[in-house]
Protein backbone atom coordinates (compact mmCIF):
# COMPACT_ATOMS: atom_id res chain seq x y z
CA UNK A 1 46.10 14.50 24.36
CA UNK A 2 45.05 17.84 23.20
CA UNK A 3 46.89 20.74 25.18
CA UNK A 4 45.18 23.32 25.68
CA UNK A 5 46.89 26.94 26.88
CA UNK A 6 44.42 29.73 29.21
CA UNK A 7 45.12 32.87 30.61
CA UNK A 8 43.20 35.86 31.83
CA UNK A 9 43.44 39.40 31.60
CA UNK A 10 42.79 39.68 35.63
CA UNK A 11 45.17 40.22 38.18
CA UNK A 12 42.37 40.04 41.07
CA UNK A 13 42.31 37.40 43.52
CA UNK A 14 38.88 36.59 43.53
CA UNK A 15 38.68 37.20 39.67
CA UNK A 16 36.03 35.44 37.99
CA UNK A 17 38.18 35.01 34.93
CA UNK A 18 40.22 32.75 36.71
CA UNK A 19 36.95 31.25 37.85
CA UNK A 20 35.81 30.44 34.66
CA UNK A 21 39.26 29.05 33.44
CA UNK A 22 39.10 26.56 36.40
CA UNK A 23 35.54 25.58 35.37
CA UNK A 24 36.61 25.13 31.92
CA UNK A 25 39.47 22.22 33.14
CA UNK A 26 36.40 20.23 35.08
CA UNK A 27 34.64 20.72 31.94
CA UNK A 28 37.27 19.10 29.00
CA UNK A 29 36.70 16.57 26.49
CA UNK A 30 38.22 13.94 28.14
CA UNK A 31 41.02 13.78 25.56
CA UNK A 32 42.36 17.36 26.31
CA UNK A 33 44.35 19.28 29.60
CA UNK A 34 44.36 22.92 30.36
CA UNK A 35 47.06 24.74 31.61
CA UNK A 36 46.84 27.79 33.08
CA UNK A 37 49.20 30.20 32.77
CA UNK A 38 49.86 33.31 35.22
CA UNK A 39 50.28 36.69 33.36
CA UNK A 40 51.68 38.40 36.67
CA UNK A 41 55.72 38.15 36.15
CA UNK A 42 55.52 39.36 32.79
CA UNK A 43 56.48 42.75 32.60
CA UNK A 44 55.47 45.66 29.97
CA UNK A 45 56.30 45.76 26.37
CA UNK A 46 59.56 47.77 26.52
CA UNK A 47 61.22 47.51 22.91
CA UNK A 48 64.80 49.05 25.11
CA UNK A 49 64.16 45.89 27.08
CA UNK A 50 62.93 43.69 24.56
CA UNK A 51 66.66 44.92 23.06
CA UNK A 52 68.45 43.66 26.65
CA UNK A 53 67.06 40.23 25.83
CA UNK A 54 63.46 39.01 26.59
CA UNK A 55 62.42 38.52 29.90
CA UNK A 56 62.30 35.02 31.44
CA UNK A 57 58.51 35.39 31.97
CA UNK A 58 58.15 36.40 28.61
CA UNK A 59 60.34 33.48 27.23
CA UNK A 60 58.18 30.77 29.44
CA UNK A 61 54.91 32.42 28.23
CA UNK A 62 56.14 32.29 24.89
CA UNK A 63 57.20 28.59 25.04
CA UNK A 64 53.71 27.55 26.51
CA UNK A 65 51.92 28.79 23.94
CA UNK A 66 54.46 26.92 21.07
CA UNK A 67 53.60 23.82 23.28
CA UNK A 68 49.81 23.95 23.33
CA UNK A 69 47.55 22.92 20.73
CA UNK A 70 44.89 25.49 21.34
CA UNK A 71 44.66 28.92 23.54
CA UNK A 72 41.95 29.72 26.15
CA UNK A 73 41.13 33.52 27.13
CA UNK A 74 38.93 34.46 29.18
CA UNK A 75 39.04 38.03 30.10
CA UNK A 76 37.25 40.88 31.82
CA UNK A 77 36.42 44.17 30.09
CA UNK A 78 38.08 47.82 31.50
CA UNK A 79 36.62 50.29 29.99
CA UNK A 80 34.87 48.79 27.35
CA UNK A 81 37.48 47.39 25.76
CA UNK A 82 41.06 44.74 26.50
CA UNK A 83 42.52 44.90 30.03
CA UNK A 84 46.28 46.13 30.02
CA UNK A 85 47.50 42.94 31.33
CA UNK A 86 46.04 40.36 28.76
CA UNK A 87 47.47 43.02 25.98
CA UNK A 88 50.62 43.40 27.04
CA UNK A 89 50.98 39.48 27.24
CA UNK A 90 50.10 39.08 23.41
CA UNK A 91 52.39 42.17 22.40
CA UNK A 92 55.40 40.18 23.86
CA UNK A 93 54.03 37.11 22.35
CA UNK A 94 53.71 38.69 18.66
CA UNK A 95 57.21 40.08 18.44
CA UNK A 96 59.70 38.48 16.18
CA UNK A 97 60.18 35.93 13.39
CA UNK A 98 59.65 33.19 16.13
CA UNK A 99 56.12 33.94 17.49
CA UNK A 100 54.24 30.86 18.40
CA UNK A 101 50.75 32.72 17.59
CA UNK A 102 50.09 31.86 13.95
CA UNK A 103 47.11 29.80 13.17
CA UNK A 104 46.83 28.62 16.45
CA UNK A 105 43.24 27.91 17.33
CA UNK A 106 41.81 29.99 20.05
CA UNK A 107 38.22 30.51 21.69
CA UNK A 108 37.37 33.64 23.90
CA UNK A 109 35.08 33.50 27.03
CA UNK A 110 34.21 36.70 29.18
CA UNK A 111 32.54 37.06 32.75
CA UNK A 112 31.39 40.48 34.13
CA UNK A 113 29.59 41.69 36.68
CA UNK A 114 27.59 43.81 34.06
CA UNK A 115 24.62 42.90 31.86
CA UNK A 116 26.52 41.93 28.50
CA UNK A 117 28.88 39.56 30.43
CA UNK A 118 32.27 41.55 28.50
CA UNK A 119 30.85 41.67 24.76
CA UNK A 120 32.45 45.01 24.55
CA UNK A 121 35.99 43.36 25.35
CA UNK A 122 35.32 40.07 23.29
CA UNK A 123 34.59 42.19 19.70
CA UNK A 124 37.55 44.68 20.75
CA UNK A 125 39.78 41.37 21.36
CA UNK A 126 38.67 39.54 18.14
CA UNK A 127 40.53 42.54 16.23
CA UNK A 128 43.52 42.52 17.83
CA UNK A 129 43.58 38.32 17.19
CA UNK A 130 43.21 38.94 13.56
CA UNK A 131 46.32 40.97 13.70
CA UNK A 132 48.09 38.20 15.59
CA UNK A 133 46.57 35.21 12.84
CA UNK A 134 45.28 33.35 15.51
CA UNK A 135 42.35 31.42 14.30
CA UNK A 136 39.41 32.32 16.86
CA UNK A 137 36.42 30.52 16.92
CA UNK A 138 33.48 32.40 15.96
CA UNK A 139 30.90 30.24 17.49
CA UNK A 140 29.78 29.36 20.12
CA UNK A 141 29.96 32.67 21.92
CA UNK A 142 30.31 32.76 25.98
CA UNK A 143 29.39 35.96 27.57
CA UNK A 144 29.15 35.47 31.42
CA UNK A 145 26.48 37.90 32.05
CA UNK A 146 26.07 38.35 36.00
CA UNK A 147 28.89 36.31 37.14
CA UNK A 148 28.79 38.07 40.97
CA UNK A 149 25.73 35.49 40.58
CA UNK A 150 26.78 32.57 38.75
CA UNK A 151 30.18 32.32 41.19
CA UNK A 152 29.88 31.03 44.70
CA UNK A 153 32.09 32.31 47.61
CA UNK A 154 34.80 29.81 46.54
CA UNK A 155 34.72 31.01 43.10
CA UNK A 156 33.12 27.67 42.00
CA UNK A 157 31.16 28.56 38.89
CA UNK A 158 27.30 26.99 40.30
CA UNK A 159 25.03 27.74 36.98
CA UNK A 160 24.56 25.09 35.02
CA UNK A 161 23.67 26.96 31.43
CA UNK A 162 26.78 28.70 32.08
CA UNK A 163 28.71 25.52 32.95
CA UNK A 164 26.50 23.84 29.29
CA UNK A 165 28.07 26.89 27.29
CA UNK A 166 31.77 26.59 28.50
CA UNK A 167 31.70 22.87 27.69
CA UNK A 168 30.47 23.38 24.26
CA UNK A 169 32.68 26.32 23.80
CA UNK A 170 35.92 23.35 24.55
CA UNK A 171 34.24 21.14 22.57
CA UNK A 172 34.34 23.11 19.50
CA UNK A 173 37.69 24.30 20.63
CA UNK A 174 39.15 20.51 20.20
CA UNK A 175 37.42 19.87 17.24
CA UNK A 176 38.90 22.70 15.88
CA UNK A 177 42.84 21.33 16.87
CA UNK A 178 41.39 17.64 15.09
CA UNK A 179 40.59 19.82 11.88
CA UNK A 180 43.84 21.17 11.63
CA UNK A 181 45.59 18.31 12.63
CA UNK A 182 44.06 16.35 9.76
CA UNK A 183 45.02 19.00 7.29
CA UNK A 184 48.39 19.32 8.19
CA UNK A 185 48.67 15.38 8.05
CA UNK A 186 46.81 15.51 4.75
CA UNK A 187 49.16 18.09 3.26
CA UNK A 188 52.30 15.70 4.67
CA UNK A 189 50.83 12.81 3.21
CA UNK A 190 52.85 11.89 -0.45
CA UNK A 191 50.22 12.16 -3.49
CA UNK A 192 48.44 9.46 -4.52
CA UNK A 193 49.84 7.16 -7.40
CA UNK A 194 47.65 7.26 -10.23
């Protein structure tokens, strides 16, 4: 089973974020789970109380991401650019020798409102993941353009293209966790006799 780790950079209630997340676990390869994890408890970067110990939020976010295979974000954009929240969460998760972010796959989905669906967050975000060496996907892209239309009342996600997109965004997603499983097994494997 592939285990796979999302989170959002929305606090709201009715967020469409967390919409899309919950669409995304109806929409799995059948060998993989999602998680979600809630961003809420964890409180802001602070090196004076980074220095007191880490936080237990910060410790349990921490230790979900070392147990998933893959990460899942999808986030809003404020301001053109990475909510405070979803930032804050990968600050605590990049500090120290111990991070659990390095060369973890990762794929990136935005809903908005607005026109471009949260481009403007997704290119912003892809920076920040380079500094971070987590290995986002590149392709296939999900921009959730309209959401307010694409969302019922329940914040079940209705449109079929965008429900399409999602599932081929996972499905690249796990392929990308069975690529690097096979080269880590490949690079454990003793050499060939010759």
């Amino acid at each position: 089973m592939i285990k796979i780790l999302g989170f959002t950079g929305s606090l709201r209630r009715g967020s469409y974020n967390m919409a899309a997340l919950r669409a995304a676990r109806e929409l799995l390869p059948e060998d993989a789970a999602l998680e979600i994890a809630d961003l809420s408890p964890i409180p802001f970067f602070n090196e004076d109380v980074e220095a007191e110990g880490m936080p237990g939020a910060v410790f349990s976010f921490r230790q979900k991401i070392a147990d998933a295979d893959a990460l899942l974000i999808s986030t809003p954009e404020y301001n053109f650019s990475i909510p405070p929240v979803l930032k804050n969460a990968l600050d605590w998760a990049s500090r120290g020798t111990d991070t659990p972010l390095p060369g973890k796959p990762l794929a990136i989905m935005s809903a908005s409102p607005g026109m471009l669906g949260g481009a403007r967050v997704q290119y912003h975000l892809r920076q920040v993941l380079v500094g971070l060496d987590l290995k986002a996907l590149n392709k296939p892209e999900v921009f959730i353009a309209r959401a307010n239309r694409k969302f019922d009342e329940a914040g079940v996600l209705t449109d079929e293209r965008t429900q399409k997109a999602i599932a081929r965004l996972l499905v690249a997603l796990v392929e990308s966790v069975r690529e690097q499983r096979l080269i880590k097994a490949q690079k454990a494997a003793p050499p060939a006799e010759t």
